[in-house]
C-alpha atoms as a PDB file:
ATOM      1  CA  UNK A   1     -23.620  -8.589 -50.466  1.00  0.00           C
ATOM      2  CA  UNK A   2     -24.929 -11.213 -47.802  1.00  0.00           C
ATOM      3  CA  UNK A   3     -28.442 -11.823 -50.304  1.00  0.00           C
ATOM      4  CA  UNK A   4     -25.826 -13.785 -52.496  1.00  0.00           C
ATOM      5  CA  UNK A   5     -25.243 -16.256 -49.249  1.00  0.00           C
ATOM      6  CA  UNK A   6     -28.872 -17.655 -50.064  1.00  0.00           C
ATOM      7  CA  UNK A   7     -27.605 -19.046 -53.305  1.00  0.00           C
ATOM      8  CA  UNK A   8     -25.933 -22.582 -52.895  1.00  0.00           C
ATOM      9  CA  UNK A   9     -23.483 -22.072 -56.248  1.00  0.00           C
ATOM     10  CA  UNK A  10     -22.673 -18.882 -54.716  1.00  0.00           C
ATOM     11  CA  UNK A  11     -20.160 -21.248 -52.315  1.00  0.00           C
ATOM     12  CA  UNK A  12     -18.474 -22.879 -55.324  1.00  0.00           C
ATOM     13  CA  UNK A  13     -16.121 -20.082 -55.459  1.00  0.00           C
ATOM     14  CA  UNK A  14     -15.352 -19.981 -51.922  1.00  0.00           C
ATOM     15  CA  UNK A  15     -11.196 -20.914 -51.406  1.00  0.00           C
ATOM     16  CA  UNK A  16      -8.805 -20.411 -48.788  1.00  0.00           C
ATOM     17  CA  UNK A  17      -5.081 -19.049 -49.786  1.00  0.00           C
ATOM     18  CA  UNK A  18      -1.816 -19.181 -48.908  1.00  0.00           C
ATOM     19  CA  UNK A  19      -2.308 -17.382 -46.060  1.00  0.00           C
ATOM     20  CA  UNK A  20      -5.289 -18.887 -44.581  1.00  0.00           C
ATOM     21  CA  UNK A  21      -7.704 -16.316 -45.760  1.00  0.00           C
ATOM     22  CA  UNK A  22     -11.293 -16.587 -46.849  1.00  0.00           C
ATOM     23  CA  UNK A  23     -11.016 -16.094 -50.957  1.00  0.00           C
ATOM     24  CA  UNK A  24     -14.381 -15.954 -52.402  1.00  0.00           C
ATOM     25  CA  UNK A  25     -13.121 -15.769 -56.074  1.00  0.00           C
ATOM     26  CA  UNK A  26     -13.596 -11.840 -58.187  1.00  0.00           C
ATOM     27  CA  UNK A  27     -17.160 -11.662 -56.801  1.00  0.00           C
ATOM     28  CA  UNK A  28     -16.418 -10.497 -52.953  1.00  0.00           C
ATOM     29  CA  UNK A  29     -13.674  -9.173 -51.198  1.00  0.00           C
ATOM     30  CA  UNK A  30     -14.355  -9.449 -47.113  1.00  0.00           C
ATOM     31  CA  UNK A  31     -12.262  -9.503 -44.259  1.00  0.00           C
ATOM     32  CA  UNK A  32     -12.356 -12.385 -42.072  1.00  0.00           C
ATOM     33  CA  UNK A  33     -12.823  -9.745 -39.138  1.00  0.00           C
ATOM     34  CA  UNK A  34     -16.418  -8.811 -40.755  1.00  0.00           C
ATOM     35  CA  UNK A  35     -17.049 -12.127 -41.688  1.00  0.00           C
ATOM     36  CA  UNK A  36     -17.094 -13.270 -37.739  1.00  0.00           C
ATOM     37  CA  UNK A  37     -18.695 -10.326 -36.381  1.00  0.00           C
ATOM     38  CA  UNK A  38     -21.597 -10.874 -39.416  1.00  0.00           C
ATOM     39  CA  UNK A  39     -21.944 -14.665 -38.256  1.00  0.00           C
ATOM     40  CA  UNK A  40     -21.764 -14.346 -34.840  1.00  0.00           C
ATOM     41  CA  UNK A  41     -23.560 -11.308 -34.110  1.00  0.00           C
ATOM     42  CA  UNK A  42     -20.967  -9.038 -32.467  1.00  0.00           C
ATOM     43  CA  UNK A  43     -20.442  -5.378 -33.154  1.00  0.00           C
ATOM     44  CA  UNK A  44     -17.113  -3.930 -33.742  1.00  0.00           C
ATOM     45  CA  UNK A  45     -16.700  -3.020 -29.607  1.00  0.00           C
ATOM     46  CA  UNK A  46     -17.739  -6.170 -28.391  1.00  0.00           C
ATOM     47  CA  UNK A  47     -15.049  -8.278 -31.033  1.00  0.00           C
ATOM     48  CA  UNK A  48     -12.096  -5.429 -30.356  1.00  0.00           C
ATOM     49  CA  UNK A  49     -12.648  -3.699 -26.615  1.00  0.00           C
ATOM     50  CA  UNK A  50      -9.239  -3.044 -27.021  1.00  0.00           C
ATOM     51  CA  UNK A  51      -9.576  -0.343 -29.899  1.00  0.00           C
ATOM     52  CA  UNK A  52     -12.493   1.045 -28.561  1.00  0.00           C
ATOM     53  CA  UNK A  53      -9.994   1.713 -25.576  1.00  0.00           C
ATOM     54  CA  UNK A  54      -7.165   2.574 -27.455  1.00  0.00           C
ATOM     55  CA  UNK A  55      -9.619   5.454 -29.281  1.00  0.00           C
ATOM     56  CA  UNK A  56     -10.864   6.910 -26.188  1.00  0.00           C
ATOM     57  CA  UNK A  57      -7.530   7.652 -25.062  1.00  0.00           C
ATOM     58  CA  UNK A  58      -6.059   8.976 -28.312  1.00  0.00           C
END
């Protein structure tokens, strides 16, 4: 899914909706939760302690 990032046209389809969210037309569907952690580096724990809390005490 990220290999496509390499192509410039790729970005042509990228859109934001009425919402705010990322749209990247029928090709990709990702949340903009993913999208951070991807650029940025983080893993799931690091971006949301809080549910790696909340699952050790479930």
């Amino acid at each position: 899914m990220f290999k496509a990032w390499s192509d410039p046209c790729f970005f042509a389809e990228l859109g934001i909706n009425g919402s705010g969210a990322v749209c990247w037309g029928d090709s990709i569907d990702i949340s903009s939760d993913a999208l951070y952690m991807r650029l940025t580096g983080l893993s799931l724990e690091e971006y949301m302690p809080q549910l790696n809390h909340s699952l050790r005490v479930a």
